[in-house]
Protein backbone atom coordinates (compact mmCIF):
# COMPACT_ATOMS: atom_id res chain seq x y z
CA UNK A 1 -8.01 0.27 3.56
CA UNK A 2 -5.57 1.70 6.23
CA UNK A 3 -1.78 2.40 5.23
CA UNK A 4 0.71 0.79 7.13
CA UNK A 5 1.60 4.07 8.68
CA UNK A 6 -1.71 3.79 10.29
CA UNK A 7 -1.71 -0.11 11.19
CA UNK A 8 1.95 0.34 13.08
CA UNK A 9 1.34 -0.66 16.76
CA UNK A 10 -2.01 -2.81 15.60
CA UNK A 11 -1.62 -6.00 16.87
CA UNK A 12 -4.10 -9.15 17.17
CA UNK A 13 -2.99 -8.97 21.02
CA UNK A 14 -4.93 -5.89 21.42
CA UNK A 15 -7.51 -6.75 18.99
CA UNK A 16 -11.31 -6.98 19.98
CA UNK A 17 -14.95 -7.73 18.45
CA UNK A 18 -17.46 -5.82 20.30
CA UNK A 19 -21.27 -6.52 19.08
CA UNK A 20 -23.64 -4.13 20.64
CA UNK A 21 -27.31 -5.59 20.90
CA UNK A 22 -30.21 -4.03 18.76
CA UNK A 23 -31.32 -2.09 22.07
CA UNK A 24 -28.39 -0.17 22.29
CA UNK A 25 -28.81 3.83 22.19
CA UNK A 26 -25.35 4.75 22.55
CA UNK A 27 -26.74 8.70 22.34
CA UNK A 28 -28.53 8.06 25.57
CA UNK A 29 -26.02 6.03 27.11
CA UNK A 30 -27.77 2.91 26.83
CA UNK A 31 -25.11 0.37 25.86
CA UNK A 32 -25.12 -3.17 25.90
CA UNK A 33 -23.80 -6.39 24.04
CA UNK A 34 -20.95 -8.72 23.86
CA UNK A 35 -16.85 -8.55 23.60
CA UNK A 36 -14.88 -11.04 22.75
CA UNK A 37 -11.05 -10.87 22.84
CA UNK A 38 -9.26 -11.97 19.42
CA UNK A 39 -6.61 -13.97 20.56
CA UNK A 40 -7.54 -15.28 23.95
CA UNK A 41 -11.25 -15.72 22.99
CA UNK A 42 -11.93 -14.59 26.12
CA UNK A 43 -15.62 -13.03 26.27
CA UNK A 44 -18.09 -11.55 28.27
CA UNK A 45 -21.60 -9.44 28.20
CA UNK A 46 -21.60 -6.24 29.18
CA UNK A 47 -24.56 -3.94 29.89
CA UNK A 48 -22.52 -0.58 30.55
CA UNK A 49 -19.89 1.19 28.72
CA UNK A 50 -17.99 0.39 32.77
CA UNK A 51 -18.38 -3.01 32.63
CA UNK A 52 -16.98 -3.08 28.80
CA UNK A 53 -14.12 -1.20 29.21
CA UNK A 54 -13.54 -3.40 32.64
CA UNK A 55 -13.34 -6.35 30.13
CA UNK A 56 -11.18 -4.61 27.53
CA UNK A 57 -8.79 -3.37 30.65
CA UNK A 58 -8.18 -6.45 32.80
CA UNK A 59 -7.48 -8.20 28.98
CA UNK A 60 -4.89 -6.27 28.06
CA UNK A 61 -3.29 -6.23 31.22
CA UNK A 62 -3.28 -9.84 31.34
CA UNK A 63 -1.83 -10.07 27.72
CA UNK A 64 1.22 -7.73 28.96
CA UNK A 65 1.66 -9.96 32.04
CA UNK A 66 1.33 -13.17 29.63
CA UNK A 67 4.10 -14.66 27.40
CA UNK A 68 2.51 -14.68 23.76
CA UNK A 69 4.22 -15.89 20.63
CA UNK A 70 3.02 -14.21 17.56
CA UNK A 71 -0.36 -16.05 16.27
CA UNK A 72 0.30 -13.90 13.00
């Protein structure tokens, strides 16, 4: 279980669920699978470490450019 020293600054805003499909070889560099964001349920497939961190990006910066009240 993480302290609370170490949860400070974790919020459900920035929270995803990334679920990598059984082909994945991260090793190699062979990633691919699905992210969905918690709060927005936004989601998309990805098939390159790129194209998820694309995802993870352009979320976040439309949660800072987005009025949220706190879900939690």
């Amino acid at each position: 279980m993480l302290s609370d020293t170490t949860t400070h600054g974790l919020t459900p805003q920035r929270a995803f669920v990334v679920h990598f499909t059984a082909g994945t070889r991260i090793e190699i560099g062979q990633i691919a699978g699905r992210v969905e964001h918690v709060i927005s349920r936004q989601a998309a497939t990805f098939t390159s470490l790129d194209t998820l961190l694309d995802f993870i990006t352009l979320t976040l910066m439309d949660q800072l450019n987005t009025p949220h009240t706190d879900a939690y």
